[in-house]
N, C-alpha and C. Protein backbone atom coordinates (compact mmCIF):
# COMPACT_ATOMS: atom_id res chain seq x y z
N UNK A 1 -71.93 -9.89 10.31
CA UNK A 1 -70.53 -9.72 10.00
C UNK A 1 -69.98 -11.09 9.56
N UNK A 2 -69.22 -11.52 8.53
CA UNK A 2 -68.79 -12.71 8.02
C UNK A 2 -67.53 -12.59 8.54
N UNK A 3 -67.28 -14.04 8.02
CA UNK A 3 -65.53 -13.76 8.40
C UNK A 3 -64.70 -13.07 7.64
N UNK A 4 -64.42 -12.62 6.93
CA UNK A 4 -63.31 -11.22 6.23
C UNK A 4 -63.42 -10.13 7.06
N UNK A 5 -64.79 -9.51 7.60
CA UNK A 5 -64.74 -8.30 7.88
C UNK A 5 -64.71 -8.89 10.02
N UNK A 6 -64.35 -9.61 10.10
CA UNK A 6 -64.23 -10.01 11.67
C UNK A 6 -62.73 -10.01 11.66
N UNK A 7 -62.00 -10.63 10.52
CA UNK A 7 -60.31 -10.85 10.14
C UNK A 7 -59.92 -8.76 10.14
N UNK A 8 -60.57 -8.47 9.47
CA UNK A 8 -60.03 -7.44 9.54
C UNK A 8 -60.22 -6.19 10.73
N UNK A 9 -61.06 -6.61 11.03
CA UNK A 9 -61.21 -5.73 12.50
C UNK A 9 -60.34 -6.33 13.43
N UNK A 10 -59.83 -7.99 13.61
CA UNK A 10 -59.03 -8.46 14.75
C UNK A 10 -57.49 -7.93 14.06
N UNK A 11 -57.28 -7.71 12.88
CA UNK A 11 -56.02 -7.17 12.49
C UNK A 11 -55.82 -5.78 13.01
N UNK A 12 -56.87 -4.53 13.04
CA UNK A 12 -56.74 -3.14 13.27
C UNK A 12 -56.21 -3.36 14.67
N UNK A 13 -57.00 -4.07 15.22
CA UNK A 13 -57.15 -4.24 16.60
C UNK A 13 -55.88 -4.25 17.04
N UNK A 14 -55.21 -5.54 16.92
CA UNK A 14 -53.86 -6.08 16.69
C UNK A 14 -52.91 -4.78 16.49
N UNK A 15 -53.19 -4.99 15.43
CA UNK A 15 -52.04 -2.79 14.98
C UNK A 15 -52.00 -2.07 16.06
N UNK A 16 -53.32 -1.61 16.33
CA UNK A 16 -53.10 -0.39 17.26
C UNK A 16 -52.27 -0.87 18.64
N UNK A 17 -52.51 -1.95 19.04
CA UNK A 17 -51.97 -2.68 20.33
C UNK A 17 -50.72 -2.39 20.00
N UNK A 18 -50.27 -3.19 19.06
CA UNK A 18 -48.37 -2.86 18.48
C UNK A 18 -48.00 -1.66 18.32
N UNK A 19 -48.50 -1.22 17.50
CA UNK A 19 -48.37 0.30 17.99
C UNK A 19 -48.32 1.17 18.97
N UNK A 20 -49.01 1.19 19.63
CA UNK A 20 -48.58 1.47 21.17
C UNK A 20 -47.63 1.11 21.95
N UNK A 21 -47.08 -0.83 21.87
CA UNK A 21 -46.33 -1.26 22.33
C UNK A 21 -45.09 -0.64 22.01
N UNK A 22 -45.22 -0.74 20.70
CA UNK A 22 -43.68 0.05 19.89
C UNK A 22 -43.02 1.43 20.31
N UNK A 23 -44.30 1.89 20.73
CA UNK A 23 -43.89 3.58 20.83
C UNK A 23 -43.54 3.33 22.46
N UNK A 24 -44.06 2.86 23.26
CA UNK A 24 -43.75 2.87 24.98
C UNK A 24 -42.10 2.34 24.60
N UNK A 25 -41.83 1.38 23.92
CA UNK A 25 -40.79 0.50 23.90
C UNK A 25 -39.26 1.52 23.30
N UNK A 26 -39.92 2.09 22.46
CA UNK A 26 -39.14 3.69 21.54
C UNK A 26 -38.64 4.50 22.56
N UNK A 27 -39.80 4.91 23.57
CA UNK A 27 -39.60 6.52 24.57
C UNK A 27 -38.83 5.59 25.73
N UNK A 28 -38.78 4.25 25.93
CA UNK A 28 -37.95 3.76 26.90
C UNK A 28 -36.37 3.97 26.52
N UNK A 29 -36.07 3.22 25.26
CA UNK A 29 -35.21 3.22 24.53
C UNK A 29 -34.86 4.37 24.35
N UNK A 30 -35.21 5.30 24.06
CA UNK A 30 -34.96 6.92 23.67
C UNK A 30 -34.05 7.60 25.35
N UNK A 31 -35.22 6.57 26.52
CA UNK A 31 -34.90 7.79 27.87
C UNK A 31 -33.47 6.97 28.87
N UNK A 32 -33.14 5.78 27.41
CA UNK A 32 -32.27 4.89 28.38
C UNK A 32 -30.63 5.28 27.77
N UNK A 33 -31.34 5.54 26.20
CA UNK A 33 -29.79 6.38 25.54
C UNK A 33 -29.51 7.88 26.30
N UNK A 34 -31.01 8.62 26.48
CA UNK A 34 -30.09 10.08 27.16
C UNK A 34 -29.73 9.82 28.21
N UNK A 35 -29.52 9.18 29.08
CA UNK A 35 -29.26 8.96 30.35
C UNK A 35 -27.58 8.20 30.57
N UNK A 36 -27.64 7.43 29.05
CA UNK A 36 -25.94 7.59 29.16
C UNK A 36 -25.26 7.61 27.62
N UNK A 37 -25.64 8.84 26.95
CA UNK A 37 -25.09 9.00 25.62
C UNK A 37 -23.38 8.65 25.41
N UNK A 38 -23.77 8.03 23.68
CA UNK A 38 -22.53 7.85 23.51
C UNK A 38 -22.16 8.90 23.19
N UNK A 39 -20.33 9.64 23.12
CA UNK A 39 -19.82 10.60 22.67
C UNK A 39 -18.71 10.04 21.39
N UNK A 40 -18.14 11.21 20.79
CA UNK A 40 -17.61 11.11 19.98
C UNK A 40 -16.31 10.78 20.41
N UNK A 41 -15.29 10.17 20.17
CA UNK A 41 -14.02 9.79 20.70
C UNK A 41 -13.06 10.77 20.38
N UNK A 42 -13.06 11.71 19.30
CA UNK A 42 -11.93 13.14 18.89
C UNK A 42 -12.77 14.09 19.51
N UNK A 43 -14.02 14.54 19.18
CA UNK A 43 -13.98 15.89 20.20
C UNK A 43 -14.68 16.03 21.18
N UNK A 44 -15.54 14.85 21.30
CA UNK A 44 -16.22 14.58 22.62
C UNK A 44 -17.49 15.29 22.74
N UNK A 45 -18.18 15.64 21.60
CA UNK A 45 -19.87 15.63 21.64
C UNK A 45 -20.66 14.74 21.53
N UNK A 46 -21.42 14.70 21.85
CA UNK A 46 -22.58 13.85 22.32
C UNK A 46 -23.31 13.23 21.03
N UNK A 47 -23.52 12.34 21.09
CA UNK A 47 -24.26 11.50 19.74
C UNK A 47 -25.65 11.79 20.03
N UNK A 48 -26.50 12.10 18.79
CA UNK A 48 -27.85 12.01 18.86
C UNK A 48 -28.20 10.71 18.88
N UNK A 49 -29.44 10.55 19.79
CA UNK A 49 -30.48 9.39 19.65
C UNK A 49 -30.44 8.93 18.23
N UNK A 50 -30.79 9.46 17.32
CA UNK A 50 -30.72 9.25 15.62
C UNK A 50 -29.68 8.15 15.48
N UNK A 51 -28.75 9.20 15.77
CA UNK A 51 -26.54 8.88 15.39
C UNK A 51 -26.45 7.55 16.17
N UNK A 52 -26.98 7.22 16.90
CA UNK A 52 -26.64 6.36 17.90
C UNK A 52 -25.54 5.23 17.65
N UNK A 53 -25.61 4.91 16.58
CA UNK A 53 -25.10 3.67 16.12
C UNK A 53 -23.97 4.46 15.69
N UNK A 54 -23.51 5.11 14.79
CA UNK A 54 -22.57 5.66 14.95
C UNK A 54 -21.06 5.93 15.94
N UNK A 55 -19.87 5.72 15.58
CA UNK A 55 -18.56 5.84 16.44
C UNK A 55 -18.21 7.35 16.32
N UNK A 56 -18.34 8.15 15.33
CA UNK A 56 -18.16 9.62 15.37
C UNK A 56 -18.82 10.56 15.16
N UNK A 57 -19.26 11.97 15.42
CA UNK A 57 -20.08 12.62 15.11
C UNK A 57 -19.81 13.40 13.36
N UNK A 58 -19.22 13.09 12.70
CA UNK A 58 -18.72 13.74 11.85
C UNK A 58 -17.48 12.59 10.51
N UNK A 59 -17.28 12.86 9.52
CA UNK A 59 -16.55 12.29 8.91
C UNK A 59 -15.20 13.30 9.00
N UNK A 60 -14.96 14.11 9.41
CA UNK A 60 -13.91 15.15 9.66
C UNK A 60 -13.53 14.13 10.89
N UNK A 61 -14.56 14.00 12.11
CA UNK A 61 -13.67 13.71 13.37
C UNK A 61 -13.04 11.98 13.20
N UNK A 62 -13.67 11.19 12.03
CA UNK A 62 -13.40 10.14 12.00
C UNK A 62 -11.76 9.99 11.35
N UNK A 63 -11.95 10.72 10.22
CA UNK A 63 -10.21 10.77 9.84
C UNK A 63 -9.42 11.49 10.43
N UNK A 64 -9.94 12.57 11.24
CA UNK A 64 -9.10 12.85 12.06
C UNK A 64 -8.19 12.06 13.39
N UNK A 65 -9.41 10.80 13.52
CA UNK A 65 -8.91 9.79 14.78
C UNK A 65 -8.41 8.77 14.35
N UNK A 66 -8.88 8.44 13.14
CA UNK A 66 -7.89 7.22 11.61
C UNK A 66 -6.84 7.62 11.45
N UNK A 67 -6.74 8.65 10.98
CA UNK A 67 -5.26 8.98 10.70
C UNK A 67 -4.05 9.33 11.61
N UNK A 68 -4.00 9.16 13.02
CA UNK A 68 -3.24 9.62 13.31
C UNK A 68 -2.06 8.60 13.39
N UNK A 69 -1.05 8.99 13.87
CA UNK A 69 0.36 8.21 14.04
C UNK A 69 0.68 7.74 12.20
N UNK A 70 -0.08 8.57 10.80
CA UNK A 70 0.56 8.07 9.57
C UNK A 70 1.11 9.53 9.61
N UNK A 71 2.64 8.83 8.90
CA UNK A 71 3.44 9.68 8.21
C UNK A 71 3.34 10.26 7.10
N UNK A 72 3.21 11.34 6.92
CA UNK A 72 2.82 12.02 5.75
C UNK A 72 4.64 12.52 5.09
N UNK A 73 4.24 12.77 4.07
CA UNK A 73 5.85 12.91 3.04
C UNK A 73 5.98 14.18 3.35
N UNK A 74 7.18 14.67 3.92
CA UNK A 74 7.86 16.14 4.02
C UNK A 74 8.48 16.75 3.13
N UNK A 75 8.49 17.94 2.98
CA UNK A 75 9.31 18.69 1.81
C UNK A 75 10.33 18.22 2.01
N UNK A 76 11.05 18.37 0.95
CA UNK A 76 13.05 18.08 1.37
C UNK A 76 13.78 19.10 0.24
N UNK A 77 14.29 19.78 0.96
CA UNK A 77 14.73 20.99 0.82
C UNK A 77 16.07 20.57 0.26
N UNK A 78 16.47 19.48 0.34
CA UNK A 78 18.41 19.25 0.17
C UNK A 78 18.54 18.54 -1.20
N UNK A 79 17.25 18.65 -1.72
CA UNK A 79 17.52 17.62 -3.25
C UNK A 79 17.94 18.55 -4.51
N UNK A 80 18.57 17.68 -5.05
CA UNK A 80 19.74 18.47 -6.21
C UNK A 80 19.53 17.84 -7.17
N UNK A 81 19.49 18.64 -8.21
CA UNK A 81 19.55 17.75 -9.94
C UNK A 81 20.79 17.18 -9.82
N UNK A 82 20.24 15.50 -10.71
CA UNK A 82 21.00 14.77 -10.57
C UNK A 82 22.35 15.11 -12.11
N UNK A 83 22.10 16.38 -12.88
CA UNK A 83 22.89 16.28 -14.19
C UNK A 83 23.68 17.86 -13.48
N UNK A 84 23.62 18.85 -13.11
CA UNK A 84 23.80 19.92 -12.90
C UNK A 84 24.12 20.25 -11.34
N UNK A 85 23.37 19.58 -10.47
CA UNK A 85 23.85 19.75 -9.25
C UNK A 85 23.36 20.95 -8.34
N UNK A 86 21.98 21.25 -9.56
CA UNK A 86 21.50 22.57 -8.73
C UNK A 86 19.98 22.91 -7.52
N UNK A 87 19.95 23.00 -7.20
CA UNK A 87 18.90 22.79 -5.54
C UNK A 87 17.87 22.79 -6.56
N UNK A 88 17.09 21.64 -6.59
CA UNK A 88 15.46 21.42 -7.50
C UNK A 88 14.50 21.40 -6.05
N UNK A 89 13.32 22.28 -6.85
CA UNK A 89 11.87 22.56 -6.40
C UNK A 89 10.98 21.10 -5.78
N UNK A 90 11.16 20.64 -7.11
CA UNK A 90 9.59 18.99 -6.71
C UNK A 90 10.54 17.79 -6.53
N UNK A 91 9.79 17.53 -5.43
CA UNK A 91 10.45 16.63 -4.88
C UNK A 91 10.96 15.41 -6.13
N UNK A 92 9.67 14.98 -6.33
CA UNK A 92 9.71 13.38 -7.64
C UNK A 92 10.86 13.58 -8.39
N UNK A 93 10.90 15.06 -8.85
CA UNK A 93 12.06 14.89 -10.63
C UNK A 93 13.48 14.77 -9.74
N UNK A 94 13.89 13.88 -11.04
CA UNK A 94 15.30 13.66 -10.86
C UNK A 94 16.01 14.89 -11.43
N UNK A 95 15.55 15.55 -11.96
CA UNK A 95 16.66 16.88 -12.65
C UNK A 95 15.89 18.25 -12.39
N UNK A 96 16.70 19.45 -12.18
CA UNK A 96 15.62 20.50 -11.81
C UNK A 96 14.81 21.13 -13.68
N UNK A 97 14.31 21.89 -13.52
CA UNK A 97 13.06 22.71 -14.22
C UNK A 97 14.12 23.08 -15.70
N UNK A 98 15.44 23.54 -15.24
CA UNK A 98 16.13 24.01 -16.44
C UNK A 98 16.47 22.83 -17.17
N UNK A 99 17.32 21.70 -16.06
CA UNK A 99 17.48 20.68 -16.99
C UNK A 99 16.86 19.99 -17.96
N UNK A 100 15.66 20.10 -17.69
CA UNK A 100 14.20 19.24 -18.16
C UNK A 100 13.66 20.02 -19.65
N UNK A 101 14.20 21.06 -19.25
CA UNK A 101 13.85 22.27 -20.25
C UNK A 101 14.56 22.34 -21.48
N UNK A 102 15.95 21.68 -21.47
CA UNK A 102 16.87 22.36 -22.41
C UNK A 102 16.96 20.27 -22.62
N UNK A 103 16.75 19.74 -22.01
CA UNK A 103 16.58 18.44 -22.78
C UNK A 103 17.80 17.28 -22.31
N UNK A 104 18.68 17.80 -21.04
CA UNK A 104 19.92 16.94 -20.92
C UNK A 104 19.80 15.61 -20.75
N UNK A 105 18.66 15.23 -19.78
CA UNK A 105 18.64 13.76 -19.41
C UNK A 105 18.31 12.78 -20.85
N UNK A 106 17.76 13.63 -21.76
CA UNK A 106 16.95 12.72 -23.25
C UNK A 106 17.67 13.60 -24.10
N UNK A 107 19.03 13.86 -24.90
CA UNK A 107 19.21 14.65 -25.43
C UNK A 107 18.76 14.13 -27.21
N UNK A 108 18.31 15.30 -27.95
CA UNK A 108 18.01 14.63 -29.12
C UNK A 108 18.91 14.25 -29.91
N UNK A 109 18.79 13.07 -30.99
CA UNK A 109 19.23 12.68 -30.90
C UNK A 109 19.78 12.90 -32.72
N UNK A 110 20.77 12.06 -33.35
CA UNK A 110 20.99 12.39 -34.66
C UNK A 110 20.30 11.20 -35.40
N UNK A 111 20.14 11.60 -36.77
CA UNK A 111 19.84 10.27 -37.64
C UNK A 111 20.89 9.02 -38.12
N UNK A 112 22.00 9.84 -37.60
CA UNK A 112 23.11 8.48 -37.51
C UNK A 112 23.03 7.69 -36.12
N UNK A 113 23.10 8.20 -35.22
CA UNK A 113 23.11 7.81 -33.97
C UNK A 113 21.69 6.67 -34.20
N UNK A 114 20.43 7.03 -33.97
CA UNK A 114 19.46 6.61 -34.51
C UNK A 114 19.54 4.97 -35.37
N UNK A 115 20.28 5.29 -36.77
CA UNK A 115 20.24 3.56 -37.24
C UNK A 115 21.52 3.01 -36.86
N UNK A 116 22.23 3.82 -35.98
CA UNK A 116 23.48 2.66 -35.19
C UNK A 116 22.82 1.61 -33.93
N UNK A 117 21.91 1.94 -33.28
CA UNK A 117 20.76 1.39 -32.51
C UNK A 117 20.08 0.20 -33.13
N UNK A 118 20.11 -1.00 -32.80
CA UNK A 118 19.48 -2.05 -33.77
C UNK A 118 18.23 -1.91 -33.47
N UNK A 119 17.78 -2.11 -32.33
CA UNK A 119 16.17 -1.82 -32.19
C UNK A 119 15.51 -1.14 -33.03
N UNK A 120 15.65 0.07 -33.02
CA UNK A 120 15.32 1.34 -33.40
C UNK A 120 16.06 1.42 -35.13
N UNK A 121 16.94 0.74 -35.24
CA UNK A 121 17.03 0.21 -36.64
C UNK A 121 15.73 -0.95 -37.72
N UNK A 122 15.43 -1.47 -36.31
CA UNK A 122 14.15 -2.53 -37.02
C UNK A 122 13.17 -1.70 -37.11
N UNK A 123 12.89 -1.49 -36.36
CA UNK A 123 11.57 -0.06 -36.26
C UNK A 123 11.21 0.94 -37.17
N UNK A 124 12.49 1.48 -37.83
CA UNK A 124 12.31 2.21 -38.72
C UNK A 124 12.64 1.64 -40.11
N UNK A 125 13.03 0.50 -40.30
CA UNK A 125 12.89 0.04 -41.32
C UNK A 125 11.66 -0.87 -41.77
N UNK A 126 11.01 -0.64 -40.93
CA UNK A 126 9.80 -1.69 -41.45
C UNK A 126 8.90 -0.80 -42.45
């Protein structure tokens, strides 16, 4: 036997030893987590050996325990177009569905009105 094939038999050798070590060291580790599992902090199941590292069992129970105490935006029932004065649906618009419709807040406009505007006078004369 030369030395390569003596190197490689003291390496197998070596392996299997670690190997073994690893796995006794695993089923310790394995019998030291069931004995006091972590749980989930929202619904209180038990973490797998796997999960271990893990803070929740789930991405549902995690935003469910993130999010609490935020305020979320409520309907508001008391908002009124700001041109008409009449009870509007969505919250954001400033004017309800008819106003928006028939054009009051942007009314169109004339072609005199139009080059009395200097801006909008340069603009269209270019």
């Amino acid at each position: 036997m030369d030395r390569s094939q003596a190197g490689k038999k003291g390496y197998e050798k070596t392996q299997k030893q670690l190997d073994a070590h690893r796995k006794k060291k695993s089923k310790q580790a394995r019998k030291a987590y069931e004995s006091d599992p972590k749980t989930c902090p929202t619904c209180g199941r038990v973490l797998p050996y796997e999960k271990r590292r893990n803070k929740f069992c789930s991405q549902s129970c995690a935003a469910t325990y993130n999010n609490k105490g935020v305020v979320r935006l409520q309907t508001v029932n008391d908002e009124f177009c700001a041109y008409c004065g009449e009870k509007k649906e969505k919250r954001q618009n400033k004017y309800c569905d008819d106003c928006i419709r028939e054009g009051v807040y942007n009314p169109p406009r004339t072609l005199d009105e139009i080059k009395s505007e200097r801006t909008l006078r340069k603009y269209l004369l270019r």
